[in-house]
Protein backbone atom coordinates (compact mmCIF):
# COMPACT_ATOMS: atom_id res chain seq x y z
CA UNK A 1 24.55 -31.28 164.41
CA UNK A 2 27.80 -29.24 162.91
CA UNK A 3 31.10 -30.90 163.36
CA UNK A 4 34.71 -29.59 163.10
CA UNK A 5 38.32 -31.47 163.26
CA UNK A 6 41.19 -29.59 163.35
CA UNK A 7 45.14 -30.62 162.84
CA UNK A 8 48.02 -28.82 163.21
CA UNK A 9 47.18 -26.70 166.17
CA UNK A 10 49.13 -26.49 169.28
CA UNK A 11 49.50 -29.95 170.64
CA UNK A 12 48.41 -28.47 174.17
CA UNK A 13 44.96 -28.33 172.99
CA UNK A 14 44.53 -32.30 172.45
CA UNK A 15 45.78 -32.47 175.48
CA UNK A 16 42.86 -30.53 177.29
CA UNK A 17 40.42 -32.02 175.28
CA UNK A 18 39.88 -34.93 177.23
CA UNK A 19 41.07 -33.15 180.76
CA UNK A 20 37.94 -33.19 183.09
CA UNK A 21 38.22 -29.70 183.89
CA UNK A 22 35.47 -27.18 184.72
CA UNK A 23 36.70 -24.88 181.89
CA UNK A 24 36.07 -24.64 178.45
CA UNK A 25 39.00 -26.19 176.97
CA UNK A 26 40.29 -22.82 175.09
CA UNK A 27 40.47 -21.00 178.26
CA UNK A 28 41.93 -23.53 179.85
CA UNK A 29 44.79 -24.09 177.24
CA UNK A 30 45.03 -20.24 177.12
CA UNK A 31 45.80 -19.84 181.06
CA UNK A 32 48.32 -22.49 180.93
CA UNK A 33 50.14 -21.02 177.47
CA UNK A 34 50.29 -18.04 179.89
CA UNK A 35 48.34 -16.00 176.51
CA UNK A 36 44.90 -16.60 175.42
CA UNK A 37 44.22 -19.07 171.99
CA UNK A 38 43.31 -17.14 168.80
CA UNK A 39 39.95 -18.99 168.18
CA UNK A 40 38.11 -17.97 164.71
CA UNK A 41 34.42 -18.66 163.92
CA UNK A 42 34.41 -21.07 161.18
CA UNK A 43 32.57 -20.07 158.52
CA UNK A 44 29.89 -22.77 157.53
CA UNK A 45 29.32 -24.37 160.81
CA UNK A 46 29.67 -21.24 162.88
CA UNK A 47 31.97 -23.23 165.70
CA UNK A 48 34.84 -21.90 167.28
CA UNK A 49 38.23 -23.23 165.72
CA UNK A 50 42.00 -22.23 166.72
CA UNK A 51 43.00 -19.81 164.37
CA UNK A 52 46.34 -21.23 164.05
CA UNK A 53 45.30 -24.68 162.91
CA UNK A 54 47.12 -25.88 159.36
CA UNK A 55 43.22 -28.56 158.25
CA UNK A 56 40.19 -27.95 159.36
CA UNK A 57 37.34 -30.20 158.44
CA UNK A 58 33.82 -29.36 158.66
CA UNK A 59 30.52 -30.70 158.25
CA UNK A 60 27.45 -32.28 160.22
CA UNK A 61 26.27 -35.62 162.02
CA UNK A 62 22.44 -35.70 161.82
CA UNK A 63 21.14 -36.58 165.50
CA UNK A 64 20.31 -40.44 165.39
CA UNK A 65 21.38 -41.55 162.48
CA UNK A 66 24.00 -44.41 162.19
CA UNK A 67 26.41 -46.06 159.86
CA UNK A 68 28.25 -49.68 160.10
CA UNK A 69 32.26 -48.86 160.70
CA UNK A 70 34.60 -49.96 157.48
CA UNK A 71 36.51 -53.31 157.51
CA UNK A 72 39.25 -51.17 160.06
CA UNK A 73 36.61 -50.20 162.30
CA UNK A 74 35.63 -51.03 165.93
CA UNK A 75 32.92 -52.74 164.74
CA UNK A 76 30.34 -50.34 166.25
CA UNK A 77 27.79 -48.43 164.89
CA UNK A 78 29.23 -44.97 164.65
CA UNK A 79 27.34 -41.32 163.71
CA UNK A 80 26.97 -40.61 160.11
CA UNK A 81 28.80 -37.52 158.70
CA UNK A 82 28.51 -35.62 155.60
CA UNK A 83 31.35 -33.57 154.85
CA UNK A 84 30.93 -29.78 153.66
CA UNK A 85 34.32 -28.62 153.47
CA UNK A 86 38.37 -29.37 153.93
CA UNK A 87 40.47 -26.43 153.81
C-alpha cells in the first residue's frame, strides 16, 4: 500500500485532514483558499501531493504486516513502512 507525508504545505491542509467532510480534502481546502491547490502526481507512488510542499516522503506499508513501536512509542503495534524516497 503506497504512502506519502508531506511538510511544508499550506497549514490549511492539516487542518482538513481530519475535518469529517464529504469532500476530498484538496477540494475542500481549495474552495475555502477561494483558488484550487496545485496537487502533483508523485512520481514513485503515483499519489496526489500539493505541489507546493518543501519534504515529501514516500514509500509503502504492506497490508498486515506489523512492527513493535520504539522505546518513544505508544506502545502499539503500528504498520511497517519501507521508505523509497525523501526529497
Amino acid at each position: 500500500m503506497p504512502r506519502s507525508g508531506v511538510a511544508g504545505h499550506h497549514p490549511l491542509l492539516l487542518g482538513v485532514a481530519g475535518d469529517p467532510i464529504p469532500l476530498p480534502e484538496y477540494d475542500y481546502a481549495g474552495a475555502v483558499r477561494e483558488r484550487p491547490v496545485k496537487v502533483i502526481t508523485e512520481e514513485i507512488t503515483g499519489l496526489p501531493i500539493p505541489a507546493e510542499s518543501e519534504i515529501v516522503m514516500v514509500g509503502s506499508c504492506p497490508p498486515g504486516e506489523t512492527r513493535l513501536e520504539g522505546p518513544f512509542g505508544n506502545g502499539q503495534a503500528t504498520p511497517a513502512a519501507s521508505g523509497k524516497r525523501t526529497s
